[in-house]
Each structure stands twice: as C-alpha cells, then as structure tokens.
N, C-alpha and C. Protein backbone atom coordinates (compact mmCIF):
# COMPACT_ATOMS: atom_id res chain seq x y z
N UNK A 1 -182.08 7.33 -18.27
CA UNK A 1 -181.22 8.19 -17.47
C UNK A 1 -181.57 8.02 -16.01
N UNK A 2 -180.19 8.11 -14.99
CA UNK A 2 -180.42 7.89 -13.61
C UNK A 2 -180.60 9.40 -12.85
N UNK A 3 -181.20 9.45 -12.19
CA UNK A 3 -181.37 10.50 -11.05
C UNK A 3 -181.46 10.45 -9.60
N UNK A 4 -181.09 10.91 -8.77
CA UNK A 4 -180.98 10.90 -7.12
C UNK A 4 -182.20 11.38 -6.73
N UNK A 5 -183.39 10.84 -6.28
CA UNK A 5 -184.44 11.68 -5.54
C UNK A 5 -183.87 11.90 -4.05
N UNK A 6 -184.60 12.83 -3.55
CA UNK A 6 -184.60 13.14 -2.21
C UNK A 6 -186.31 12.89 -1.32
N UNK A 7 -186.34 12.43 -0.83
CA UNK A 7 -187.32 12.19 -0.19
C UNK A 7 -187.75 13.09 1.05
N UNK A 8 -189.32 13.59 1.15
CA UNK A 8 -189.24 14.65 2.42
C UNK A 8 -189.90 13.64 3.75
N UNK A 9 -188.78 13.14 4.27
CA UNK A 9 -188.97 12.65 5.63
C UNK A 9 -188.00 12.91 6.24
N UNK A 10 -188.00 14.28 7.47
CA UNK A 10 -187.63 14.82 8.40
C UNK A 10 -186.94 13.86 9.59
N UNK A 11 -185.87 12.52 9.47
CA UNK A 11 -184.80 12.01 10.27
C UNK A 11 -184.46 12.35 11.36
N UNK A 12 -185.40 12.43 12.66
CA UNK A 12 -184.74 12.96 13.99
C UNK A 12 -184.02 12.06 14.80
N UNK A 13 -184.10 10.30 14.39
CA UNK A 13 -183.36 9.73 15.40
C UNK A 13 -183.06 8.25 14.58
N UNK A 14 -181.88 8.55 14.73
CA UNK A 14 -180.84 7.48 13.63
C UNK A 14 -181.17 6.21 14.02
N UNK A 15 -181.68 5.61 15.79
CA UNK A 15 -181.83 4.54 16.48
C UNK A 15 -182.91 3.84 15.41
N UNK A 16 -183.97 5.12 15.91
CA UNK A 16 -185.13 4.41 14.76
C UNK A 16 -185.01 3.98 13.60
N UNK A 17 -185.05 4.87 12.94
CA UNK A 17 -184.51 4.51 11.59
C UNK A 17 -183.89 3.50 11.17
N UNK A 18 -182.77 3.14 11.98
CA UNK A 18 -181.97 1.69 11.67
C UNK A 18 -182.98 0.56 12.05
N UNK A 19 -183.47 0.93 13.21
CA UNK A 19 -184.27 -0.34 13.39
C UNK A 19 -185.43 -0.66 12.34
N UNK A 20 -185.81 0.33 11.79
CA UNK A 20 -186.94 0.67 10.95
C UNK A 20 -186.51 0.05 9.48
N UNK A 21 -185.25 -0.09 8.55
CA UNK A 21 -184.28 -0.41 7.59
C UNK A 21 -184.53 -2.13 8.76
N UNK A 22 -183.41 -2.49 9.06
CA UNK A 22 -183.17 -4.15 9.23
C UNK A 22 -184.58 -4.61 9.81
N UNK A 23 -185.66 -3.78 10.06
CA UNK A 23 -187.29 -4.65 10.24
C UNK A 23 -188.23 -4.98 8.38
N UNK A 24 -187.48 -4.38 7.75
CA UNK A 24 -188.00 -4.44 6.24
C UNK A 24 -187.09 -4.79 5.54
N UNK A 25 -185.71 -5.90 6.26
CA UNK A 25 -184.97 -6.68 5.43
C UNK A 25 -183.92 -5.91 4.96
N UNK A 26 -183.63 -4.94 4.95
CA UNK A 26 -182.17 -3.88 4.59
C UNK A 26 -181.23 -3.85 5.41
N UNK A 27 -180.23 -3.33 5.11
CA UNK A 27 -179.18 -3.31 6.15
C UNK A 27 -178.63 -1.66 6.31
N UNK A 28 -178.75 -1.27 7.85
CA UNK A 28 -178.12 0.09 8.00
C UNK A 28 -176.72 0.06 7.61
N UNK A 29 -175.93 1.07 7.60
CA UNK A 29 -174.88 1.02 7.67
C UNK A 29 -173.88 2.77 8.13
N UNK A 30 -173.89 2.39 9.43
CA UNK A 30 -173.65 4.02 10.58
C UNK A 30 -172.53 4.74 10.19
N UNK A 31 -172.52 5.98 9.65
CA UNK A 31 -171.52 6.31 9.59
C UNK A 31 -170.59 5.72 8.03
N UNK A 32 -171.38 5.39 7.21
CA UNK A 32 -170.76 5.11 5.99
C UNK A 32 -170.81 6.36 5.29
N UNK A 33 -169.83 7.40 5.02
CA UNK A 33 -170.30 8.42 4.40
C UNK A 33 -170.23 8.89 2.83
N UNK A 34 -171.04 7.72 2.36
CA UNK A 34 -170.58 7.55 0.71
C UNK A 34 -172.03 6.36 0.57
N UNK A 35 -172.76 6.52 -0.24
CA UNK A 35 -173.72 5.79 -0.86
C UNK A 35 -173.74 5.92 -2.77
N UNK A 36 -173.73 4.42 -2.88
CA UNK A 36 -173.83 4.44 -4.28
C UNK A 36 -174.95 4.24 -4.99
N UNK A 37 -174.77 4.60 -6.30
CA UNK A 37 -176.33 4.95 -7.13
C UNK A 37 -175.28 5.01 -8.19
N UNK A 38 -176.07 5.22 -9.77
CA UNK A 38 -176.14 4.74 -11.48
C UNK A 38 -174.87 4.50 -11.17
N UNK A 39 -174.52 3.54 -12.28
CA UNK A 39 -173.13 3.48 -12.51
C UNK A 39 -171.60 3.28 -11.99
N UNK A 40 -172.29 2.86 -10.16
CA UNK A 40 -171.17 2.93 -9.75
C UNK A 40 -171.00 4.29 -8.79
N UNK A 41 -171.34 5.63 -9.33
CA UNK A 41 -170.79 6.70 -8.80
C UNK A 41 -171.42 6.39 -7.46
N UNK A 42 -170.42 7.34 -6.71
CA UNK A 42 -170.42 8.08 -5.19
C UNK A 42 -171.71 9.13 -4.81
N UNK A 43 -171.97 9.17 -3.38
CA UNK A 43 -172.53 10.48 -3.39
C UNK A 43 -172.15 10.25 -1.73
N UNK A 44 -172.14 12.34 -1.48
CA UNK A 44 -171.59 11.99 -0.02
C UNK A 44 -173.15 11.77 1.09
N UNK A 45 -172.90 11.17 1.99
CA UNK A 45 -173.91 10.49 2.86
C UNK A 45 -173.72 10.96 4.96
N UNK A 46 -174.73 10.55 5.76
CA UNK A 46 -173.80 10.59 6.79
C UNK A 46 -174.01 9.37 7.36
N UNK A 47 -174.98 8.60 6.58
CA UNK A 47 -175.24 6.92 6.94
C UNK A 47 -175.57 6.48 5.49
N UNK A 48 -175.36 5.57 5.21
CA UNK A 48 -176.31 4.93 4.28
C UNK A 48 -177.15 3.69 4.83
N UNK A 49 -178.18 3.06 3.49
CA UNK A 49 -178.70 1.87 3.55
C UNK A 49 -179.12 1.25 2.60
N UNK A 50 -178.64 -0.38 2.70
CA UNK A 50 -178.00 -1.17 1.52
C UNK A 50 -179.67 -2.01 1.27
N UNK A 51 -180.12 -2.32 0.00
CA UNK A 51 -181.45 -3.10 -0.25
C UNK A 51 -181.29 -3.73 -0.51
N UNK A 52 -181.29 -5.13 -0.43
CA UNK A 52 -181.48 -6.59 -1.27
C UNK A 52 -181.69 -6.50 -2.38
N UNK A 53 -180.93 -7.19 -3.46
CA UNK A 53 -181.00 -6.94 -5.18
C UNK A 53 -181.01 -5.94 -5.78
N UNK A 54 -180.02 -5.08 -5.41
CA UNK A 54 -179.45 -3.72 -5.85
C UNK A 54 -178.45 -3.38 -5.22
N UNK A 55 -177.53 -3.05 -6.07
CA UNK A 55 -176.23 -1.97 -5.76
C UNK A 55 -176.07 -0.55 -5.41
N UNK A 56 -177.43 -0.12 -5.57
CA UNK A 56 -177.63 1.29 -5.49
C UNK A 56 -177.76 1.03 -3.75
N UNK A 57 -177.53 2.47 -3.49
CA UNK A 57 -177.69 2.42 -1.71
C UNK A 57 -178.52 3.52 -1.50
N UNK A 58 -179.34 3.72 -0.69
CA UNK A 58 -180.57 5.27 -0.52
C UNK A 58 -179.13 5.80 0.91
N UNK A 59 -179.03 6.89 0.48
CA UNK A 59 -178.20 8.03 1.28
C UNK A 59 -179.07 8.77 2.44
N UNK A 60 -178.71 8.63 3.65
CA UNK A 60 -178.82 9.43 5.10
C UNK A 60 -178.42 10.69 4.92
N UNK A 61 -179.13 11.74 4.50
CA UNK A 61 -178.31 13.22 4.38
C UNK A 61 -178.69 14.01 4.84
N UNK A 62 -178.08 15.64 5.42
CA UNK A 62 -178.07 16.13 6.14
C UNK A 62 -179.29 17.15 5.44
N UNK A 63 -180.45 17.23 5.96
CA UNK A 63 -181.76 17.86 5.33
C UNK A 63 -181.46 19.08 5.28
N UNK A 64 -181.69 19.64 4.32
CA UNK A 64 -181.41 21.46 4.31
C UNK A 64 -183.31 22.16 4.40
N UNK A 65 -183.27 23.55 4.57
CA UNK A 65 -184.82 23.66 4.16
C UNK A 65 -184.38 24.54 2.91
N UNK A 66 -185.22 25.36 2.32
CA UNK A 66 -185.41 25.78 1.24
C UNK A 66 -184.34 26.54 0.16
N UNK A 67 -183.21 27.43 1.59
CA UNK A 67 -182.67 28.38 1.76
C UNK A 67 -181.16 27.95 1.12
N UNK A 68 -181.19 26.64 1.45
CA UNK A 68 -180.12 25.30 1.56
C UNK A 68 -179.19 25.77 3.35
N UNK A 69 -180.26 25.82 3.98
CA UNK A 69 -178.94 25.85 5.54
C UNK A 69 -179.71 24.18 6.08
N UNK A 70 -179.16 23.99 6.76
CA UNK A 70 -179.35 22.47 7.50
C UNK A 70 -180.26 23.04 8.62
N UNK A 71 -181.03 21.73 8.70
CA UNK A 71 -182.16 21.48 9.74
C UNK A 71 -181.68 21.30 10.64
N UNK A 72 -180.44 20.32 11.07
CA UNK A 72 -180.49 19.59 12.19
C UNK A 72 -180.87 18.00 12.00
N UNK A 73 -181.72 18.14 10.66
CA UNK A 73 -182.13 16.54 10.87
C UNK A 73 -181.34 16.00 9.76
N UNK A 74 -181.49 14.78 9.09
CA UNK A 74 -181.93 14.05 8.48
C UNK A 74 -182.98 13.95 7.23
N UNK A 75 -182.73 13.46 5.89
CA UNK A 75 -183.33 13.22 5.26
C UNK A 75 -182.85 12.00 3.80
N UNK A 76 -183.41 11.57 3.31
CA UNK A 76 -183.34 10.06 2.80
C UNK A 76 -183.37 10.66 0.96
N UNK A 77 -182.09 9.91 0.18
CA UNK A 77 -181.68 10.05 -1.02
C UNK A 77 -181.44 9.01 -1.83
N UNK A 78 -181.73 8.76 -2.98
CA UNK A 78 -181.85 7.46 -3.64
C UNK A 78 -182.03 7.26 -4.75
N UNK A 79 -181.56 6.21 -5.54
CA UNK A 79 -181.48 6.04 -7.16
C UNK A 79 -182.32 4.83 -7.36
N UNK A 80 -183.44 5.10 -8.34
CA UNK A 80 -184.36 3.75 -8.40
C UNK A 80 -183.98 3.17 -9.76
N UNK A 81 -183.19 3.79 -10.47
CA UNK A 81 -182.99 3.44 -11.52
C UNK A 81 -183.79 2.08 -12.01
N UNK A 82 -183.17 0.89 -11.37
CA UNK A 82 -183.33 -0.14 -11.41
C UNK A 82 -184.77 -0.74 -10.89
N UNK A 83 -185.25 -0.18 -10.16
CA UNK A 83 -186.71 -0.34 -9.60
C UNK A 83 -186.59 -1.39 -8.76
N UNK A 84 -185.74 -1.71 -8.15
CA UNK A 84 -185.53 -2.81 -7.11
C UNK A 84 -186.11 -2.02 -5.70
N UNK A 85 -185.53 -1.17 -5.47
CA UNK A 85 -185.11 -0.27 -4.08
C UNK A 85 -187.30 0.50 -3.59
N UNK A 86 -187.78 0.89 -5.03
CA UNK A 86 -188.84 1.11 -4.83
C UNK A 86 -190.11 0.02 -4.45
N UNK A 87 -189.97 -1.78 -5.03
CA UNK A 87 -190.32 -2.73 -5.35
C UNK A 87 -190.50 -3.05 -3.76
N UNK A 88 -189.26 -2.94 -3.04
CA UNK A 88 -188.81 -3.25 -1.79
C UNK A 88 -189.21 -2.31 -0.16
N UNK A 89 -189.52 -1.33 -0.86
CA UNK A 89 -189.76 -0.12 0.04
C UNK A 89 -190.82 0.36 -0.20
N UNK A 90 -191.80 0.15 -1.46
CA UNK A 90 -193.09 1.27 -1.88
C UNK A 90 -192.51 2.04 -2.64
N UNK A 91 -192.97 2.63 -3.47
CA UNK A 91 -193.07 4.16 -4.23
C UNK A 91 -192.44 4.96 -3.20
N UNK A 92 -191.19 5.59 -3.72
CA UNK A 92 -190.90 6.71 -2.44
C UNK A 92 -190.48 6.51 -1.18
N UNK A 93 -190.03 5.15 -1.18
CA UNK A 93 -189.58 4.72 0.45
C UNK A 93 -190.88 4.39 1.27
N UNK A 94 -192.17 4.31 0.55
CA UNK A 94 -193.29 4.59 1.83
C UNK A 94 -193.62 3.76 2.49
N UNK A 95 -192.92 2.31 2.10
CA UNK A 95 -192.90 1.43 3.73
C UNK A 95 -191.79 1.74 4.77
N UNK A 96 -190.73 2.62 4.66
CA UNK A 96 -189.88 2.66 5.17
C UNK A 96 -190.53 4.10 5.94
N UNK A 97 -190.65 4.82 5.03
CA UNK A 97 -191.50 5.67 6.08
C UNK A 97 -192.51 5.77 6.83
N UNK A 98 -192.99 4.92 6.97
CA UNK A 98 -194.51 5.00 7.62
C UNK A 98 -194.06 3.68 9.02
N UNK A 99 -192.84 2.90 8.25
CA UNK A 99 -192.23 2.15 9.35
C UNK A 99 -191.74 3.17 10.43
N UNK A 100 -190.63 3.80 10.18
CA UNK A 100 -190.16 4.72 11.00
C UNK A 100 -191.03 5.67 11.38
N UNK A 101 -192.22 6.23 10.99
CA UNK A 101 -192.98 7.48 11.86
C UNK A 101 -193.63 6.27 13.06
N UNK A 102 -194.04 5.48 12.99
CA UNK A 102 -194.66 4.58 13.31
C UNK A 102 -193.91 4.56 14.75
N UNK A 103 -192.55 4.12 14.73
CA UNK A 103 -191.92 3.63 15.57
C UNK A 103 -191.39 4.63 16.60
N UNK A 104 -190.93 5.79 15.74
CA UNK A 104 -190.88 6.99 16.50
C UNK A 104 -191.63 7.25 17.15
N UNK A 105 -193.01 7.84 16.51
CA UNK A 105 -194.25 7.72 17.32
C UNK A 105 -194.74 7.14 18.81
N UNK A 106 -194.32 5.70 18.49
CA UNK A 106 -194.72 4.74 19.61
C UNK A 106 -193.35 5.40 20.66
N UNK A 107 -191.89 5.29 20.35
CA UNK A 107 -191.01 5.61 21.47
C UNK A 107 -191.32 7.06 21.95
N UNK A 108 -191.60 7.82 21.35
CA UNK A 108 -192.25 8.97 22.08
C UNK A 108 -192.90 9.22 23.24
N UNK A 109 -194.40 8.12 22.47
CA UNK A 109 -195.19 7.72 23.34
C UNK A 109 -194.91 7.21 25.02
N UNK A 110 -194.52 6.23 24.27
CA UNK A 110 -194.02 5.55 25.54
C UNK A 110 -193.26 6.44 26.64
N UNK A 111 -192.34 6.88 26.07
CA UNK A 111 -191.46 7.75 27.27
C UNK A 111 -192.73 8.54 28.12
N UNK A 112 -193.70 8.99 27.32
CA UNK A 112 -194.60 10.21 28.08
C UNK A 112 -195.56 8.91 29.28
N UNK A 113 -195.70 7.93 28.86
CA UNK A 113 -196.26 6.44 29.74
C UNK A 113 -197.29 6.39 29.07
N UNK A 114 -198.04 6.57 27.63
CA UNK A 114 -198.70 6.02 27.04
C UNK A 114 -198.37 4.64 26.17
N UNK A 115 -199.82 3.55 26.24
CA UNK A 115 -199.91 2.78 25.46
C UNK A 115 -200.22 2.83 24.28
N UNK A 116 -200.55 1.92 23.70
CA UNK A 116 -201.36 2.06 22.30
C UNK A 116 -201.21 0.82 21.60
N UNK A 117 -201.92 1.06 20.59
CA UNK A 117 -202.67 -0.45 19.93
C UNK A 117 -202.23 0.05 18.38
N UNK A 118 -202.24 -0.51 17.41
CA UNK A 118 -202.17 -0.33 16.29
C UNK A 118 -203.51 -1.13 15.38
N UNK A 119 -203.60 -0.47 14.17
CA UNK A 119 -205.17 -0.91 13.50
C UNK A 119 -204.79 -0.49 11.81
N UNK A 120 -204.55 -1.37 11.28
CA UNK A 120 -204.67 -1.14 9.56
C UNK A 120 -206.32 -0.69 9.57
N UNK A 121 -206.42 0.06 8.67
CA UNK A 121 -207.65 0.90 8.12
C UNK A 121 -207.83 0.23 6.89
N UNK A 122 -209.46 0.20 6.49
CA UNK A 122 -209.76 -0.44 5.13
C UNK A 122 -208.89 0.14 4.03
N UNK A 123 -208.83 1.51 4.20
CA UNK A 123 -207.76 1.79 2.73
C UNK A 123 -206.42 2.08 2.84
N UNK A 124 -206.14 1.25 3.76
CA UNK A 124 -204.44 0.70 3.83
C UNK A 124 -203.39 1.84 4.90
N UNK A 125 -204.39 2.94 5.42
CA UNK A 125 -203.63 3.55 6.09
C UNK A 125 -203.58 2.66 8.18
N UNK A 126 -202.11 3.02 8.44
CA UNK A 126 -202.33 2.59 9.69
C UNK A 126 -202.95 3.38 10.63
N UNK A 127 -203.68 3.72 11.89
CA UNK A 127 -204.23 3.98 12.70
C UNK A 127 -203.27 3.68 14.39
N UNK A 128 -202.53 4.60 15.04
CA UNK A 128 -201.30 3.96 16.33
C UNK A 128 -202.91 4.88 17.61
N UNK A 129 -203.48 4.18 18.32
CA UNK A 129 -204.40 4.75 19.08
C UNK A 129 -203.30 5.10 20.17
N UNK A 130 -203.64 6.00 20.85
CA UNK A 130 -202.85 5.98 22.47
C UNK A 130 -203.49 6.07 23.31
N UNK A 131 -203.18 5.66 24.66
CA UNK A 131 -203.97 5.43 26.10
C UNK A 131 -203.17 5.42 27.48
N UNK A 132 -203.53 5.76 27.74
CA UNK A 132 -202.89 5.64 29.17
C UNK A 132 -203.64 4.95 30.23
C-alpha cells in the first residue's frame, strides 16, 4: 500500500530550494500545482519536484501547524512507494534537506557580510563555520 508522507522542513524561500532540487539532479517545477504519487493519482501542490526514475513527484505544500491554519511557509510531500525518490534523496528527503538548510544558511549569511567554510564531520554531519 502507497502513502503520502509529509516531511517537517519549514520552506521559507522557493529560490533555494529550486536551486537545492536541480544541484542533486531533480528538476523543480514553479508553480505546477498538482504532483503525482501511487497510481497515477493527483495531489494538490504549489510547486512540485520531478526525481529521476520515478513517476511519483514530492509536492511543495502549503505547511499548516498543528491547528491545520498555514504558516506562511512551505513544506515537502511525497510517495516512496517505489523507493526510487528515497534512494535519490536519503531517507526522508535528507540530502535535499540538509542541501537546502545549507544554502539558506550560507545566503543569509552572506547578506549579513559573513564568510564561511564548510567541513564534513567524522559522523557524516556537515559543520557551515562563519567569519567575518
């Protein structure tokens, strides 16, 4: 049986994100408001993004918090059915996420006029130092 996870990564800036998707080989797609998963079916979206060797698409959706009212942001939906989309991304999207905090991070940075260096850690976590 197929199911839609939702993933909790908080989407504040669509720029990133896209860049973050076509740097790990996917393709954005702005404003597609329909992503597919099992069988073919629909689900509504406010972007999607398409993975290499799968038909399923992970959905851009509008994050609610608990209450179900909207954040304001963004948050990421997806059918692994097939185990392609996880194979490609990590368990859970977590190259895609750690791509995008990453990058956010750094444009943040930057605007404030900090540098920074980046450093893989022995147990696989990244390390973004900053400096000015």
């Amino acid at each position: 049986m197929s199911h839609v996870v939702a993933i909790k990564l908080e989407v504040s800036d669509i720029d990133v994100l896209a860049a973050a998707v076509e740097s790990l080989g996917c393709t954005f797609h702005r404003d597609q408001k329909q992503h597919r998963y099992w069988s073919g079916k629909m689900s509504p979206c406010e972007h999607a993004i398409s993975v290499p060797g799968t038909r399923y698409q992970i959905g851009v959706i509008k994050a609610k918090d608990a209450s179900g009212k909207e954040t304001g942001g963004m948050t990421l939906a997806y059918d692994n059915y097939d185990g392609v989309t996880d194979k490609k991304l990590g368990r859970r999207l977590q190259s895609l996420n750690e791509d995008y905090v990453r990058r956010l991070a750094k444009k943040k940075l930057a605007r404030k006029g900090f540098r920074f260096r980046e450093k893989r850690l022995d147990d696989g976590r990244l390390q973004l130092v900053a400096y000015k």
